[in-house]
Protein backbone atom coordinates (compact mmCIF):
# COMPACT_ATOMS: atom_id res chain seq x y z
CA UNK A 1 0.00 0.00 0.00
CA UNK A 2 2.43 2.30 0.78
CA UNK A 3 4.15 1.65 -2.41
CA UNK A 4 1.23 2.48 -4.20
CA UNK A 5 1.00 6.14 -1.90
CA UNK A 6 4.63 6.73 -2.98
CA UNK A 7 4.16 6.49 -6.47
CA UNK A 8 1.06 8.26 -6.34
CA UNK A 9 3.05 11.59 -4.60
CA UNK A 10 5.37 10.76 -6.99
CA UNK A 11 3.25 11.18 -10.10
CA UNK A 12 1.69 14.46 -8.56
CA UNK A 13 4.85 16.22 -8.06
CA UNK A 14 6.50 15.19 -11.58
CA UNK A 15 2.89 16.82 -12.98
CA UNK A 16 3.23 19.55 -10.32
CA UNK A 17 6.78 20.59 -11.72
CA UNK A 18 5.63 20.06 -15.19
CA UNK A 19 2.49 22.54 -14.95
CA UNK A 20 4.61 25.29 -13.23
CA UNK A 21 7.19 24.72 -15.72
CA UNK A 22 5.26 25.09 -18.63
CA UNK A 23 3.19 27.93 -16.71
CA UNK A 24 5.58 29.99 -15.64
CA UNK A 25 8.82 29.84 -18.07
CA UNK A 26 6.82 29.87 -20.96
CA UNK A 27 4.94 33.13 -20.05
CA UNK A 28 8.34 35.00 -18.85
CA UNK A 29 9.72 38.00 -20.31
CA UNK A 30 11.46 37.88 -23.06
CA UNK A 31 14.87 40.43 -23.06
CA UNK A 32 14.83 42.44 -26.32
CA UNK A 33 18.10 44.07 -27.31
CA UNK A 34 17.11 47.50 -28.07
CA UNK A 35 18.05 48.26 -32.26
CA UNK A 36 19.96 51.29 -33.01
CA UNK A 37 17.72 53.15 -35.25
CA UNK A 38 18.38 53.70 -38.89
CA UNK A 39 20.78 57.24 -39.47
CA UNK A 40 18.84 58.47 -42.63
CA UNK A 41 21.24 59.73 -45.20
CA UNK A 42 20.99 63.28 -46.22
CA UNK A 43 20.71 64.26 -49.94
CA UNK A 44 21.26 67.47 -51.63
CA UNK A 45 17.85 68.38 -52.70
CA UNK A 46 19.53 72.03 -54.34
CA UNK A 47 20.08 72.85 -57.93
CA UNK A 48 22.62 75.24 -59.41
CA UNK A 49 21.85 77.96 -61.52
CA UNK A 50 24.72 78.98 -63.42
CA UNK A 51 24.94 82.39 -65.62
CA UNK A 52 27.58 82.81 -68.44
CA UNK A 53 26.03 86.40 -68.96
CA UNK A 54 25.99 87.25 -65.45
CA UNK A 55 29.11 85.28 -64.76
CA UNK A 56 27.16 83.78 -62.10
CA UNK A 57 27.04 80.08 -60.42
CA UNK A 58 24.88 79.66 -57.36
CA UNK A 59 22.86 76.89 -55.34
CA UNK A 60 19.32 77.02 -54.79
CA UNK A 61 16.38 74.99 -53.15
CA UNK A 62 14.83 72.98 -55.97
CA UNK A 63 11.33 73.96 -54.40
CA UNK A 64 12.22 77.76 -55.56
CA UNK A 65 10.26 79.33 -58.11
CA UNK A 66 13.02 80.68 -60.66
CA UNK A 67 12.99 83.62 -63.07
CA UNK A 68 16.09 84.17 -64.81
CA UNK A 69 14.48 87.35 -66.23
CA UNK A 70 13.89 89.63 -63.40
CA UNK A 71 14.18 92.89 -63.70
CA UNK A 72 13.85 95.27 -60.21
CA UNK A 73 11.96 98.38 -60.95
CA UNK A 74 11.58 99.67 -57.38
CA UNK A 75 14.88 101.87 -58.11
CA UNK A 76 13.91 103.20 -60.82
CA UNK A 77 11.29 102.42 -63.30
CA UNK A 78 12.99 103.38 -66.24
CA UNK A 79 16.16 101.75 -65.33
CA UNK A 80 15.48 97.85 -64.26
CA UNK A 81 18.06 96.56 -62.42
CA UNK A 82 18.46 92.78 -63.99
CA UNK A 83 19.36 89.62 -62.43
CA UNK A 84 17.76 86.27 -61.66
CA UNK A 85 15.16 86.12 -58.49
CA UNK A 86 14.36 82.72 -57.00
CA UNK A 87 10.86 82.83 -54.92
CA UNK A 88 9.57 81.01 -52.22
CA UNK A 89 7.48 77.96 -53.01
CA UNK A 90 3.82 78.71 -52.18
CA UNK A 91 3.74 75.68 -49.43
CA UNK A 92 5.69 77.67 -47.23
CA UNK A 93 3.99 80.67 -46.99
CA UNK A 94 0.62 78.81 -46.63
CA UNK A 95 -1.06 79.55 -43.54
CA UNK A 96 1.44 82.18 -42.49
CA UNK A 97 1.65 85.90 -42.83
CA UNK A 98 4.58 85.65 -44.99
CA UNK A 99 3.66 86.24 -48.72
CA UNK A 100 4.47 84.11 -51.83
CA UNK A 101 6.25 86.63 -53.44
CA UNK A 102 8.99 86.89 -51.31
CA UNK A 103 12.51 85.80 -52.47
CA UNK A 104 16.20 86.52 -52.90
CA UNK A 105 17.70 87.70 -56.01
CA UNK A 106 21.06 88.52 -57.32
CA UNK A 107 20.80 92.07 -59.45
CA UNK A 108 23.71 93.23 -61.25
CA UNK A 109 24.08 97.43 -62.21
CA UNK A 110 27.22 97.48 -64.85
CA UNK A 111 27.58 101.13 -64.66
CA UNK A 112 27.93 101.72 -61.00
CA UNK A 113 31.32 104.14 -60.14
CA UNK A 114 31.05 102.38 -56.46
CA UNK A 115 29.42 99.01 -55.81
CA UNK A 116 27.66 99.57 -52.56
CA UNK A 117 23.97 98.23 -51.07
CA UNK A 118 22.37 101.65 -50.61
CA UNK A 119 22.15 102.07 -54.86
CA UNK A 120 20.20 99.28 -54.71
CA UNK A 121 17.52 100.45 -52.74
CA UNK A 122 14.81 103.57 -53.37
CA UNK A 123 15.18 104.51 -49.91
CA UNK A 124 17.53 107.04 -48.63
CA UNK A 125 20.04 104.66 -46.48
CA UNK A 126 23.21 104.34 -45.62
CA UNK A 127 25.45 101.12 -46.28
CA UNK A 128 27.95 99.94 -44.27
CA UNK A 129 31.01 97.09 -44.77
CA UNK A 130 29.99 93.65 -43.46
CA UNK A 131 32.85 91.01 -43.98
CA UNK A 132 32.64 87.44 -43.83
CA UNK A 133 35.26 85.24 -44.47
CA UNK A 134 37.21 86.56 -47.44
CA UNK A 135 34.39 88.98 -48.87
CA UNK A 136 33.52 92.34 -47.86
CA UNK A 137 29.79 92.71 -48.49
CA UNK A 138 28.45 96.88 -48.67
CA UNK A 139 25.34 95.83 -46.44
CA UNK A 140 22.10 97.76 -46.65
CA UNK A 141 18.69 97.42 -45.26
CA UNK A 142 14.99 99.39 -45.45
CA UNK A 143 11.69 98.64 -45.18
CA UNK A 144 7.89 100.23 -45.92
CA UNK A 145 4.73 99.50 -44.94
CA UNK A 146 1.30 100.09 -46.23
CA UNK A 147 -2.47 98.51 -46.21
CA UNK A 148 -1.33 96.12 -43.70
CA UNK A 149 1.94 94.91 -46.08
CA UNK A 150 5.53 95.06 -44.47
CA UNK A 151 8.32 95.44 -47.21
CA UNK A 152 11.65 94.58 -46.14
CA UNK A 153 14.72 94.43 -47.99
CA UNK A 154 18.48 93.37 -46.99
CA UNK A 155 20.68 94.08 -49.92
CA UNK A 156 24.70 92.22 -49.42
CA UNK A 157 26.58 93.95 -52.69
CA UNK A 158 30.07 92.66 -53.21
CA UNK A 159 32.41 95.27 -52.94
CA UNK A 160 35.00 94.11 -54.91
CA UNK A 161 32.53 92.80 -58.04
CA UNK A 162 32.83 94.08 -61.29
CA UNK A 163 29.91 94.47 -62.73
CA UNK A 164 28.27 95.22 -59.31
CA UNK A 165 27.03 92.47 -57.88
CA UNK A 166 24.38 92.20 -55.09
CA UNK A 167 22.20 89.69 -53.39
CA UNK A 168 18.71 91.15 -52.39
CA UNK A 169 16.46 89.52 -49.96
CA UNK A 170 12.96 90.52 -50.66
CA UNK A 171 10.28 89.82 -47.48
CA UNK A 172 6.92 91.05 -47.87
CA UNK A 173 4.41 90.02 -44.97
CA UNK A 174 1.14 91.15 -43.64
CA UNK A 175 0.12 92.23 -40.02
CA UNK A 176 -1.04 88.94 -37.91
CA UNK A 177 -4.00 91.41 -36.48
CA UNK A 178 -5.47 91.76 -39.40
CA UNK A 179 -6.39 87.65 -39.38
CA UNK A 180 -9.12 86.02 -37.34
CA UNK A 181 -7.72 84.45 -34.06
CA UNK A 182 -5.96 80.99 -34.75
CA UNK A 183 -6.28 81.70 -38.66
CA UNK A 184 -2.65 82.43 -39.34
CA UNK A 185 0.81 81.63 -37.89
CA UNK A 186 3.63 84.40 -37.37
CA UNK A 187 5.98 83.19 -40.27
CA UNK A 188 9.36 81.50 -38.99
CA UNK A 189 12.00 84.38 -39.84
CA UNK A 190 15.02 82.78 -38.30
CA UNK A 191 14.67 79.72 -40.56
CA UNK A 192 13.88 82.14 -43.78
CA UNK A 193 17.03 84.12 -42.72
CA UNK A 194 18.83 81.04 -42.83
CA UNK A 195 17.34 79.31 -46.05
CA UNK A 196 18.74 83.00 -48.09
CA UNK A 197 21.76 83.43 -46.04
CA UNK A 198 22.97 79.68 -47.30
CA UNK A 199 21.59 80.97 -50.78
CA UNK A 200 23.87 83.99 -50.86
CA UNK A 201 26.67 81.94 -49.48
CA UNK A 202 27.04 79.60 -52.23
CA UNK A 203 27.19 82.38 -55.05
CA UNK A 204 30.41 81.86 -57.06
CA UNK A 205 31.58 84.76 -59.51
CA UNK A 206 33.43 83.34 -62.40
């Protein structure tokens, strides 16, 4: 009998170890080893826009609008200053008080006895040198408002170019009161700064 008791204990335990075996270690954790995530590579979405008349090469954003026939009457309407003027895409100004138009351009003026900012501009400013790296820039700046619309332009003439050589940044926005609440966004101007500074910083004069 008690050979029959002892196999009987026996049998439950085996079954008892089995159950919490099966129970227990197949339901634990299992350790992941955390992946390193995927570095994505970065590719050169600009295009170059090279001049033989102008003597020009420069990089641009390929979502730019270009116009290789500009012409800048705000001088003077019967003299044009021509260049080429690469605008904004419409995407980014949507749903911001910047406006489409806005842009950088480079604007050439063949006859000028000093190449400075201020002749690029209609209003009566001053320039002043601004150097960076190995070019010395004639830096000038004004801006008008009307109906609403702010006009600002930032004008970086090469000093040393021959023909005169400048690179205008053109921002036209509109006042952020004039919206409904929540309607429109204050435009990012650090990051448009940036986008035309990297423009102007490519420009190669051959």
């Amino acid at each position: 009998m008690s050979m029959v008791v002892t196999a009987v204990v026996f049998v439950l335990v085996v079954g008892g170890g089995y159950f919490a075996w099966t129970t227990f270690v197949d339901k634990a954790p299992v350790e992941t080893v955390p992946t390193t995530p995927e570095v994505p590579v970065m590719v050169d979405e600009s295009l170059t826009y090279a001049s033989t008349t102008m003597g020009i090469a420069v990089k641009y954003p390929k979502e730019y609008v270009l116009n290789d026939a500009f012409s800048n009457t705000s001088v003077n309407p019967q003299k044009p200053i021509h260049g080429v003027k690469f605008t904004l895409p419409v995407e980014m100004a949507t749903g911001t008080n910047l406006s489409a138009d806005s842009g950088i351009s480079i604007e050439q003026l063949p006859r000028a006895n000093k190449c400075s900012g201020d002749i690029y501009l209609a209003a009566n400013v001053k320039s002043r040198d601004q150097v960076e790296g190995n070019i010395i820039y004639s830096f000038a700046s004004s801006s008008d408002a009307g109906a609403g619309n702010l006009y600002e332009e930032y004008v970086y003439a090469i000093s040393s170019s021959t023909p005169c050589t400048a690179v205008r940044y053109f921002i036209h926005t509109t006042q952020i009161a004039n919206y409904p609440t929540g309607t429109v966004r204050e435009f990012d101007r650090a990051a448009l700064i940036a986008a035309f500074d990297k423009i102007r910083q490519s420009l190669v004069l051959q």
